[in-house]
N, C-alpha and C. Protein backbone atom coordinates (compact mmCIF):
# COMPACT_ATOMS: atom_id res chain seq x y z
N UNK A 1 147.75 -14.45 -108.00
CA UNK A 1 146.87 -15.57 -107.78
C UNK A 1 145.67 -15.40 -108.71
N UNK A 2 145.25 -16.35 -109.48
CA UNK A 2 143.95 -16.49 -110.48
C UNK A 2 143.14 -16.38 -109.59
N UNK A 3 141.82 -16.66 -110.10
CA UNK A 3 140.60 -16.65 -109.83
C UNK A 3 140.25 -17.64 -108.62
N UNK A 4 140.63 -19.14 -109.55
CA UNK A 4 140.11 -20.31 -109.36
C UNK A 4 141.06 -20.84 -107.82
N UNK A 5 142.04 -20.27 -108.16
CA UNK A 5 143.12 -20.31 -106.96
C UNK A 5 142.65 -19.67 -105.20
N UNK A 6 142.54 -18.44 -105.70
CA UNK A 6 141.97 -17.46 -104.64
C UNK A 6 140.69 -18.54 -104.19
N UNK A 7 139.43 -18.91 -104.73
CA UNK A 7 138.38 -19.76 -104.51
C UNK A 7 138.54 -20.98 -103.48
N UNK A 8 139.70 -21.62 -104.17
CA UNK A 8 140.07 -22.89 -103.68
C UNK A 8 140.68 -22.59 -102.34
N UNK A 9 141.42 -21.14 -101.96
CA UNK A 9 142.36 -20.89 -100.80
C UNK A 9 141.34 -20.73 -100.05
N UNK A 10 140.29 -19.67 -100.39
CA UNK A 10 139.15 -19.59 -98.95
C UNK A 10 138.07 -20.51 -98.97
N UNK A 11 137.91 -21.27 -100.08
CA UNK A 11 137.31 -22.67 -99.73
C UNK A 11 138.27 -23.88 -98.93
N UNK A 12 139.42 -23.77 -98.20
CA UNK A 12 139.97 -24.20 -96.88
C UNK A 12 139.29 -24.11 -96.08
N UNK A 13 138.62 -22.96 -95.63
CA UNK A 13 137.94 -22.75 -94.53
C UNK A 13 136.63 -21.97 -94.45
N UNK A 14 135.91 -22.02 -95.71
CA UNK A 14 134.75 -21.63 -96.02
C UNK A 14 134.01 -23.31 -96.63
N UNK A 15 133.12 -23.09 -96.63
CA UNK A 15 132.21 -23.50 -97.46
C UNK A 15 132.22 -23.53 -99.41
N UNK A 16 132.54 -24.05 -99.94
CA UNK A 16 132.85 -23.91 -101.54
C UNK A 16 132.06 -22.52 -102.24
N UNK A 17 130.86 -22.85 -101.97
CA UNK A 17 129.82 -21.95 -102.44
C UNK A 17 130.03 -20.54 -101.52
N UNK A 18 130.27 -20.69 -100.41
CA UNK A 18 130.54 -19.01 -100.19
C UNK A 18 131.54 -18.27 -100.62
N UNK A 19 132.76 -19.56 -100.68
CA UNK A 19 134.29 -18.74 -101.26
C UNK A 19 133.80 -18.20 -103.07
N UNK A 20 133.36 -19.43 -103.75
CA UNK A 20 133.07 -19.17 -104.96
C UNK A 20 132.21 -17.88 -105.22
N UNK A 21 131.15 -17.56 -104.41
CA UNK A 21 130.30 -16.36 -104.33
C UNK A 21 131.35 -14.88 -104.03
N UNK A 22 131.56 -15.32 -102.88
CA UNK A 22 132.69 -14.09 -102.79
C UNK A 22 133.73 -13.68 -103.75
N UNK A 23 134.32 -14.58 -104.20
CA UNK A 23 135.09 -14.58 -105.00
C UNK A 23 134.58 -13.56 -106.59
N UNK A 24 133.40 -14.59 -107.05
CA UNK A 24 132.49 -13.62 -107.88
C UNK A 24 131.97 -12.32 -107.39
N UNK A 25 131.34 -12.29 -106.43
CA UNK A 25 131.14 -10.92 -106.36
C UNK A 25 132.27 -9.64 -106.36
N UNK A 26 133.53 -10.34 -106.15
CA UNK A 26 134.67 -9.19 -105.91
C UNK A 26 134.88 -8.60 -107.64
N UNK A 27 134.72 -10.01 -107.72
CA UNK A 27 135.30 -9.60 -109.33
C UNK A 27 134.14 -8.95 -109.67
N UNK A 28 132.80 -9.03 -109.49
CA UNK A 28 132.19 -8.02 -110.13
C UNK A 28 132.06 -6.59 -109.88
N UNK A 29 132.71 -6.49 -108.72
CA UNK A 29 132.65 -5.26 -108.19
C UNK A 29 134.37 -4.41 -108.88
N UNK A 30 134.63 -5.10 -108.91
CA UNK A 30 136.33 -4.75 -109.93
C UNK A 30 135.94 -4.68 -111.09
N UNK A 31 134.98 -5.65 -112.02
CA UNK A 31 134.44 -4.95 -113.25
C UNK A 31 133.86 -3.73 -113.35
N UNK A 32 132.68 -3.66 -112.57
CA UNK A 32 131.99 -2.68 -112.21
C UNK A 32 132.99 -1.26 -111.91
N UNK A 33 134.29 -1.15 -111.84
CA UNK A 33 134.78 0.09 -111.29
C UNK A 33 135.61 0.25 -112.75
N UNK A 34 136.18 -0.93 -113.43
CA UNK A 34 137.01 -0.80 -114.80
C UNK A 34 136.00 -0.14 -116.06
N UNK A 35 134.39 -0.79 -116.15
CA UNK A 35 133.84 -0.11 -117.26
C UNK A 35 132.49 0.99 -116.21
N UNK A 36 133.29 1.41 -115.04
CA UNK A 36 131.94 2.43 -114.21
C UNK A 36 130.67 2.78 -114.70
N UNK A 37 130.71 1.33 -114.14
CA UNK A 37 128.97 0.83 -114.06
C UNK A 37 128.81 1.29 -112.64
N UNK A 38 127.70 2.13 -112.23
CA UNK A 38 127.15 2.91 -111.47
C UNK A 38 125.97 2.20 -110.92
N UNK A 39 125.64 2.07 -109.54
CA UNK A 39 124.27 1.53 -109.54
C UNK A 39 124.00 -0.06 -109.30
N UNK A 40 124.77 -0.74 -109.09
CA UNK A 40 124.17 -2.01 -109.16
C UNK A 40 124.27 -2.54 -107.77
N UNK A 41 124.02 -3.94 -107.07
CA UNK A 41 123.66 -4.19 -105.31
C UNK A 41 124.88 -5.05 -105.53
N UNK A 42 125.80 -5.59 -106.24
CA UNK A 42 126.52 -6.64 -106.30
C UNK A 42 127.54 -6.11 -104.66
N UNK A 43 127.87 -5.18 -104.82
CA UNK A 43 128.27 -4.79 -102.90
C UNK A 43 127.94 -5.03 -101.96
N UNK A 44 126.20 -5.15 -102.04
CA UNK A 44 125.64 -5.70 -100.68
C UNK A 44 125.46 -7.38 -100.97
N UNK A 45 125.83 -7.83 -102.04
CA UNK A 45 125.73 -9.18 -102.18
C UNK A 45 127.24 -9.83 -101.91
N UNK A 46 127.83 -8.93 -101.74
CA UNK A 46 129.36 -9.08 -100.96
C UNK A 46 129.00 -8.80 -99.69
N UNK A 47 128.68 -8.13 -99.14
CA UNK A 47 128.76 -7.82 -97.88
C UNK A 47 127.68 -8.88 -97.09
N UNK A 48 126.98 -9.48 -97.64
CA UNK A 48 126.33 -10.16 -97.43
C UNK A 48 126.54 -11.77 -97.56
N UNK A 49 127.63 -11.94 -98.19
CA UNK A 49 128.39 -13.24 -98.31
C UNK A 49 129.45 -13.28 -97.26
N UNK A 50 130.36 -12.08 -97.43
CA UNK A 50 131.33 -11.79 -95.58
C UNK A 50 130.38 -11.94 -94.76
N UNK A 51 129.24 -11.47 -94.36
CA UNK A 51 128.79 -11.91 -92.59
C UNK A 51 128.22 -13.27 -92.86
N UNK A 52 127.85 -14.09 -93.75
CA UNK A 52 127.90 -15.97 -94.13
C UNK A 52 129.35 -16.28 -93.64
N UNK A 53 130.43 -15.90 -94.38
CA UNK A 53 131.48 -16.46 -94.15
C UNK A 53 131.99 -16.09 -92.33
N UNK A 54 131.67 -15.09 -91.85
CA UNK A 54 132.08 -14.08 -90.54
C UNK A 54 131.33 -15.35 -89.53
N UNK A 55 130.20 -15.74 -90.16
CA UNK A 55 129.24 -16.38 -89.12
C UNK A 55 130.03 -17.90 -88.51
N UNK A 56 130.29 -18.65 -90.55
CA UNK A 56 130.78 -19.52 -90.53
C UNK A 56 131.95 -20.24 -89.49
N UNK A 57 132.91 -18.91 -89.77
CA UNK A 57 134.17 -19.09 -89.02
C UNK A 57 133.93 -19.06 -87.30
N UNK A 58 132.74 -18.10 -87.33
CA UNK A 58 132.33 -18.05 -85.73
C UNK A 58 131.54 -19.23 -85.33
N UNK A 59 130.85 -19.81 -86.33
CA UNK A 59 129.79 -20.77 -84.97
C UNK A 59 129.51 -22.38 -86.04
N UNK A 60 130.30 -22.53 -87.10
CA UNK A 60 130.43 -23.44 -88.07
C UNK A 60 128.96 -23.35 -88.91
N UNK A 61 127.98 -22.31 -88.80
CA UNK A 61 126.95 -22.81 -89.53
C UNK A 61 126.90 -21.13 -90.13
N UNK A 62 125.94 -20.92 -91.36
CA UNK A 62 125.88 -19.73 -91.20
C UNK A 62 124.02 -19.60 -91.91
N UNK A 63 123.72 -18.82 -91.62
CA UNK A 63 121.79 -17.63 -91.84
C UNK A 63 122.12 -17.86 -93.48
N UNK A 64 121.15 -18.14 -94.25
CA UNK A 64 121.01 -18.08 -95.76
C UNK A 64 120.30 -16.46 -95.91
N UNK A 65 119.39 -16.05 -94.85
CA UNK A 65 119.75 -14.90 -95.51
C UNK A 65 119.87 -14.13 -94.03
N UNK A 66 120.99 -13.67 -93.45
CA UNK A 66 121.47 -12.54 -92.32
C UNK A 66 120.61 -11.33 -92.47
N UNK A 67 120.74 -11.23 -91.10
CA UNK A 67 120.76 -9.94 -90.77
C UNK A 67 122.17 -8.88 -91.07
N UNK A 68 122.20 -8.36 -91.71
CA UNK A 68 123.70 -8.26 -91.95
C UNK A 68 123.90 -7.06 -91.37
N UNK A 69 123.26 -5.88 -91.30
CA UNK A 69 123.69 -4.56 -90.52
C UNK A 69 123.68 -5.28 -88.94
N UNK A 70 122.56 -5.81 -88.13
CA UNK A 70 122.69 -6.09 -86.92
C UNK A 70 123.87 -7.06 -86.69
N UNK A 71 124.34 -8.10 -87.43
CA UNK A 71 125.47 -8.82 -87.20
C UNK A 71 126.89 -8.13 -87.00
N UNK A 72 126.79 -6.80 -87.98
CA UNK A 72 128.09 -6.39 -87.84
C UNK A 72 128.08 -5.71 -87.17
N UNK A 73 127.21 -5.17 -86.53
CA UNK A 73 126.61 -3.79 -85.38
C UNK A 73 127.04 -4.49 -84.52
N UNK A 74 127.02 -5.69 -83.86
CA UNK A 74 126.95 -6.65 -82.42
C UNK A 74 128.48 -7.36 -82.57
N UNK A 75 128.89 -7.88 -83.98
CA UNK A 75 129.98 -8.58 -83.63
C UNK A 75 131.34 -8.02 -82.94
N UNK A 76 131.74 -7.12 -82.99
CA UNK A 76 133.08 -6.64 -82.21
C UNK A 76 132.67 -6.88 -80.86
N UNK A 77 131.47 -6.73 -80.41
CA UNK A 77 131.22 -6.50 -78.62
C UNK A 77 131.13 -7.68 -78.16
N UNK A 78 130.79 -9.02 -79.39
CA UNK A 78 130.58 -10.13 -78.74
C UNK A 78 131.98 -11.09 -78.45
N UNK A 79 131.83 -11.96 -77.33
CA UNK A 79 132.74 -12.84 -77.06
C UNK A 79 133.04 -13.66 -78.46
N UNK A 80 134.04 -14.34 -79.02
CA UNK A 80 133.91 -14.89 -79.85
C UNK A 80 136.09 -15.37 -79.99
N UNK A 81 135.82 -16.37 -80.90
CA UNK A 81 137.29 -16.71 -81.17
C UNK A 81 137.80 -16.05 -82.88
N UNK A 82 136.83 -15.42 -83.10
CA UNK A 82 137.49 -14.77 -84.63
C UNK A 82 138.32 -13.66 -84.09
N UNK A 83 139.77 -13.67 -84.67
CA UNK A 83 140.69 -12.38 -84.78
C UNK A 83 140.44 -11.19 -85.19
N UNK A 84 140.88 -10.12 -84.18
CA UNK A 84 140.45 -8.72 -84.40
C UNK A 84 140.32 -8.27 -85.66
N UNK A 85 141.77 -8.96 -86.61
CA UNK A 85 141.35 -8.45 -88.00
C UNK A 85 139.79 -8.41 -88.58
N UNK A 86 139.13 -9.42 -88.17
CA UNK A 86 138.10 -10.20 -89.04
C UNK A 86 137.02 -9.74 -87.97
N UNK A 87 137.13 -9.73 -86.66
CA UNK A 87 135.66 -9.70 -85.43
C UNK A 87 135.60 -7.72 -85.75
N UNK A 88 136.56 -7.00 -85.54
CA UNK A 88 136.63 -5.89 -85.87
C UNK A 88 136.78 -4.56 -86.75
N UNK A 89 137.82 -4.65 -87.36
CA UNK A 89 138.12 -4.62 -88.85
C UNK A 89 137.55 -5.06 -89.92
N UNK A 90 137.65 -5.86 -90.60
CA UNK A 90 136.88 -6.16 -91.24
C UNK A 90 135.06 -6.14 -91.72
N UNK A 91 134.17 -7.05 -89.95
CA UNK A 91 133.28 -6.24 -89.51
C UNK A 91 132.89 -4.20 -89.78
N UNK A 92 133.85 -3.44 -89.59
CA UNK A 92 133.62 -2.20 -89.61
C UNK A 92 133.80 -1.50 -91.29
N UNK A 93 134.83 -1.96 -91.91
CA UNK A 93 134.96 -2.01 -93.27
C UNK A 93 133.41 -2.19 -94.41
N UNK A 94 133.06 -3.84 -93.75
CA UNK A 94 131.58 -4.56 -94.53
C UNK A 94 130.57 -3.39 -94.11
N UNK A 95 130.36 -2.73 -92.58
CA UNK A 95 129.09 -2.30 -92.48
C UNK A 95 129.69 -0.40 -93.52
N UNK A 96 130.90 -0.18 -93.29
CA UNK A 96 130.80 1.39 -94.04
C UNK A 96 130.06 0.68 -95.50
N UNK A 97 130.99 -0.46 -95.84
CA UNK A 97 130.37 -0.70 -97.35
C UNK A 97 128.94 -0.34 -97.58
N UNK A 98 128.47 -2.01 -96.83
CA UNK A 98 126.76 -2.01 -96.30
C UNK A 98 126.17 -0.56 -96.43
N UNK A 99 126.29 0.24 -95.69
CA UNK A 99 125.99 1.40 -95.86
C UNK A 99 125.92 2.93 -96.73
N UNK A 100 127.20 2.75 -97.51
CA UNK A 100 126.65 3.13 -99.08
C UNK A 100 126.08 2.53 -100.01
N UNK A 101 125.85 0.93 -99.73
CA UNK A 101 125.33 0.72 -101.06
C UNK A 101 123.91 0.78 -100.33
N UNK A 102 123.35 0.70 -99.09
CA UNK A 102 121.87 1.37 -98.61
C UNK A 102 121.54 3.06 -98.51
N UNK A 103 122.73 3.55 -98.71
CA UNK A 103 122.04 5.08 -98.53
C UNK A 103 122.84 5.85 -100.08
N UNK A 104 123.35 5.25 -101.22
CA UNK A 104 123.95 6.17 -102.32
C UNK A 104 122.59 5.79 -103.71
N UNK A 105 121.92 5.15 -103.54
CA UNK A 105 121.05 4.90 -104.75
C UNK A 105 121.85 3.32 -104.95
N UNK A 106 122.24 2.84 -104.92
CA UNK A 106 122.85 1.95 -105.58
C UNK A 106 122.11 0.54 -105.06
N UNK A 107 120.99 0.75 -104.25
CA UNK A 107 119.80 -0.50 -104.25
C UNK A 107 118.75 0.22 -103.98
N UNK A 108 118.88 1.32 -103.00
CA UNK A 108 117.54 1.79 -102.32
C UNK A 108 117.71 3.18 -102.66
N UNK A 109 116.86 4.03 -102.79
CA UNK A 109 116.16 5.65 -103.15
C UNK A 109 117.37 6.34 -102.06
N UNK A 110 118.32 7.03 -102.90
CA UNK A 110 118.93 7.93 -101.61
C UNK A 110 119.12 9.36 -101.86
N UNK A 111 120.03 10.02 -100.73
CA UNK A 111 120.00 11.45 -101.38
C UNK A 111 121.08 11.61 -102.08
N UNK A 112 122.33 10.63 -102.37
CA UNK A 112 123.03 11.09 -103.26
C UNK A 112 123.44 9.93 -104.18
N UNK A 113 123.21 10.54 -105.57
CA UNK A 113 123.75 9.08 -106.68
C UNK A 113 125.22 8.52 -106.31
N UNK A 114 124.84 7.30 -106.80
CA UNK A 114 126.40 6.66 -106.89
C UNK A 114 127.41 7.07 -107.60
N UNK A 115 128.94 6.91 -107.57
CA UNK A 115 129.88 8.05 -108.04
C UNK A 115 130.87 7.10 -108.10
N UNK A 116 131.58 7.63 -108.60
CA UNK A 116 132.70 6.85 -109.22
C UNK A 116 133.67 6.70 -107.56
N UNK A 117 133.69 7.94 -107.34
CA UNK A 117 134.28 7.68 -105.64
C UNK A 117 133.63 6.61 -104.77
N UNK A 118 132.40 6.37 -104.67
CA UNK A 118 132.06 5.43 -103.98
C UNK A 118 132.16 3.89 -104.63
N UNK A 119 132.11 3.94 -106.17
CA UNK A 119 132.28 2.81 -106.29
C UNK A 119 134.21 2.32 -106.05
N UNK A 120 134.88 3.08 -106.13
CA UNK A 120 136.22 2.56 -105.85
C UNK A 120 136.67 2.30 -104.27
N UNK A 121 135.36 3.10 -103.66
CA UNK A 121 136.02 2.96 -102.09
C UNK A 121 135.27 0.99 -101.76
N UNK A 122 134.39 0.95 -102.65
CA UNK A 122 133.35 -0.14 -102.30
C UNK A 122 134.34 -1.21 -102.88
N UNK A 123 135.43 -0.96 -104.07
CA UNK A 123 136.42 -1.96 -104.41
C UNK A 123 137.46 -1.99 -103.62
N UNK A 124 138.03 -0.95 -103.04
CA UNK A 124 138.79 -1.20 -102.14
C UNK A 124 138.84 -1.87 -100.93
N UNK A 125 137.42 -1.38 -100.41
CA UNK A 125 136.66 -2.46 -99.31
C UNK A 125 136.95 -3.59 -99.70
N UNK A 126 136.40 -4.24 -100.73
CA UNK A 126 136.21 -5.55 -100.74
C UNK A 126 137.48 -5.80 -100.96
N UNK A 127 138.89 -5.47 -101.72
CA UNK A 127 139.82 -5.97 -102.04
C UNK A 127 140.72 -5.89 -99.96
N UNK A 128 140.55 -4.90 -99.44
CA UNK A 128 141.15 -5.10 -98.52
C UNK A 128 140.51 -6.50 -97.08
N UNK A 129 138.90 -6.54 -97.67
CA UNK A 129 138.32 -7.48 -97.02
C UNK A 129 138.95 -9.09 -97.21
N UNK A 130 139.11 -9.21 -98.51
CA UNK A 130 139.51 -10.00 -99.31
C UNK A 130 141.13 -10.58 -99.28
N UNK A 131 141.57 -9.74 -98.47
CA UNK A 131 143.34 -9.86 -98.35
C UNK A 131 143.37 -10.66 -96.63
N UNK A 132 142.24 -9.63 -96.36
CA UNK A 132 142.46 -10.10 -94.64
C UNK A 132 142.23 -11.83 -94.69
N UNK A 133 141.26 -12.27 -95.11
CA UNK A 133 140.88 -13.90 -95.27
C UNK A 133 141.79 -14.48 -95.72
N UNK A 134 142.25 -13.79 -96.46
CA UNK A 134 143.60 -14.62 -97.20
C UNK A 134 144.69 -15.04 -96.33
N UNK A 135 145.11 -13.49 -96.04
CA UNK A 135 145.93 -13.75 -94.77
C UNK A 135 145.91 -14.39 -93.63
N UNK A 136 144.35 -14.59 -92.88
CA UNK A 136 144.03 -15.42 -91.74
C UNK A 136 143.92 -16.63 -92.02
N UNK A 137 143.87 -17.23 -93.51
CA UNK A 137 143.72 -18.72 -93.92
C UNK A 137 144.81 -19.28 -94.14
N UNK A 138 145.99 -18.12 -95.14
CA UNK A 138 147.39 -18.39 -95.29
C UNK A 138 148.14 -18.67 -94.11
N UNK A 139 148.39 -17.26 -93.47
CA UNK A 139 148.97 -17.41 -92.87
C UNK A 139 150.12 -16.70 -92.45
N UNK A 140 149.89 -15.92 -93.96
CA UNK A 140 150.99 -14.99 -94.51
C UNK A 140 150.78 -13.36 -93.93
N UNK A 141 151.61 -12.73 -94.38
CA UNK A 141 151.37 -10.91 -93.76
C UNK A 141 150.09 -10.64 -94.88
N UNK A 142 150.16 -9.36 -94.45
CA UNK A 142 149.15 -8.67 -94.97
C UNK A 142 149.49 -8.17 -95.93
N UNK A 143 150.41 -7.97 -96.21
CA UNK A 143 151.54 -7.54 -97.30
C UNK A 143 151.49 -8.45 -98.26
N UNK A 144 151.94 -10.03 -98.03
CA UNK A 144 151.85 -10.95 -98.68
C UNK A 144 150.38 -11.62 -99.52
N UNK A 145 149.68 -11.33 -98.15
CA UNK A 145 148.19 -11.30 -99.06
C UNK A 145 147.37 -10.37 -99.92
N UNK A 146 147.98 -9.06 -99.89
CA UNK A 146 147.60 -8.54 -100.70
C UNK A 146 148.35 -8.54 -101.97
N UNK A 147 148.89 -9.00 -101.79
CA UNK A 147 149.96 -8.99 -103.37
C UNK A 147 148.95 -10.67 -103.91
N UNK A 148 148.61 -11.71 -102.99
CA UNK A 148 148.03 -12.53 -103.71
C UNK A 148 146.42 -12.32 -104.31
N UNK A 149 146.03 -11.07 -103.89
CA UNK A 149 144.23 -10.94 -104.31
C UNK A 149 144.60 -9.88 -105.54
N UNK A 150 143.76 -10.19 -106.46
CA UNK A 150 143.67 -9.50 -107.71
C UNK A 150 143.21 -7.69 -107.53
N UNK A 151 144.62 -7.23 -107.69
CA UNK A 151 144.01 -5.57 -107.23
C UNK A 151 143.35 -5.00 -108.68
N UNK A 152 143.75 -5.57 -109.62
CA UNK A 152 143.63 -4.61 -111.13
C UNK A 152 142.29 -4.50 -111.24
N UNK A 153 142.04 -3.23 -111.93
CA UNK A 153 140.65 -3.63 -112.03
C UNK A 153 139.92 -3.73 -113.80
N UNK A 154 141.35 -3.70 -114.59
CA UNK A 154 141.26 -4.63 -115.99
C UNK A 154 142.53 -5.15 -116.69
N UNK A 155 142.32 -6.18 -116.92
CA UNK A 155 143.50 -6.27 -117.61
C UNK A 155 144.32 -5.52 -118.53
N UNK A 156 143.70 -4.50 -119.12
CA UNK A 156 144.32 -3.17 -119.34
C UNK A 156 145.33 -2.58 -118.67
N UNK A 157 144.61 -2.24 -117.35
CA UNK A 157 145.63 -1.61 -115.97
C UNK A 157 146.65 -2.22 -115.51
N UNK A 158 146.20 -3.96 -115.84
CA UNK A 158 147.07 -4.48 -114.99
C UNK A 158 148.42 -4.76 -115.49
N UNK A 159 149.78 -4.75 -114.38
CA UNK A 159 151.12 -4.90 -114.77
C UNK A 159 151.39 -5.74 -113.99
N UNK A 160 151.03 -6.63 -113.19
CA UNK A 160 151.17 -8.42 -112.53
C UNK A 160 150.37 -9.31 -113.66
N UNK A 161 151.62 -10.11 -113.65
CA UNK A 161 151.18 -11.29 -113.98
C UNK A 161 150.28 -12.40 -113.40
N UNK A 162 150.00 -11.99 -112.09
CA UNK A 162 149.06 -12.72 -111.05
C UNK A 162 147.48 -12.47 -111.72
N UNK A 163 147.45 -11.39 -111.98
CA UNK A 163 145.93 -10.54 -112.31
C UNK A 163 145.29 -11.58 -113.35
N UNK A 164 143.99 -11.85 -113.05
CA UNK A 164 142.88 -12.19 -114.32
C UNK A 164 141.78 -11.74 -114.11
C-alpha cells in the first residue's frame, strides 16, 4: 500500500488531517531509522496524533493539544466502545513510546542519549500502531494489515513492491 492509499484508508474513519499527519509522521520516523537520525520529537508528534485519533474514535471530537500521558494512563480503565486492540494495546504501546521520547534526550534533557535501539523500537511502535488501525478500519487480520503498512525503512531495504 502507498502512501496516499494508507491516508485515504484511515481517513474512513479519521479526520483527513489526522490520517494525513499520522501518516507523515510514520514515515518520518522510518526515515529517521534508514539515515539514523538520532534525536528528533517527530515520535511524540505521533504519539500525539494516536491519542487525537484514540479520542476521535471514542467521543467523535478530539483536544488540539491532549494530554497525552494522562489519556493513555486512564484509557484502558475507562468504559468506552473502542476495541481492546486500540483501548489497550495500542494505548500501552503509544505511552512506552511517549516515554522514551520524554526520558532518552530525544525532546527533553535525559539520562540516556538516543540510540539506534530506541529509535527502531519507536519504528516498530508506530508501524505496529499503524497496522492495528488498519486492521480495525479494514477489517482484515493483523497479518493482512501488516503486510498493507509500509515496513521498509528505505527503498534500498525494501523487497515489496507495496513500499514507498
Amino acid at each position: 500500500m502507498d502512501i496516499k492509499s494508507l491516508e485515504a484508508l484511515l481517513a474512513s474513519r479519521l479526520p483527513t488531517q489526522l490520517a494525513t499527519d499520522l501518516v507523515a509522521q510514520f514515515v518520518q520516523i522510518r526515515q529517521d531509522v534508514a539515515s539514523q537520525t538520532l534525536g528528533r520529537s517527530s515520535p511524540g508528534k505521533f504519539v500525539e496524533t494516536v491519542v487525537q485519533a484514540l479520542q476521535h474514535l471514542e467521543r467523535g471530537s478530539f483536544d488540539r493539544q491532549p494530554n497525552v500521558d494522562n489519556y493513555l494512563k486512564n484509557l484502558e480503565s475507562r468504559a468506552t466502545a473502542l476495541p481492546d486492540g486500540l483501548r489497550i494495546c495500542a494505548a500501552r504501546v503509544a505511552r512506552a513510546m511517549y516515554t522514551l521520547r520524554n526520558k532518552r534526550n530525544i525532546l527533553h534533557k535525559g539520562e540516556v542519549d538516543p540510540n539506534d535501539f530506541d529509535l527502531r523500537f519507536l519504528l516498530s511502535g508506530a508501524q505496529w500502531i499503524t497496522a492495528e488501525l488498519v486492521r480495525e478500519f479494514s477489517g482484515t487480520t493483523m497479518q493482512q494489515a501488516g503486510m498493507l503498512v509500509p515496513t521498509c525503512i528505505s527503498s534500498r531495504t525494501c523487497f515489496r513492491a507495496s513500499c514507498s
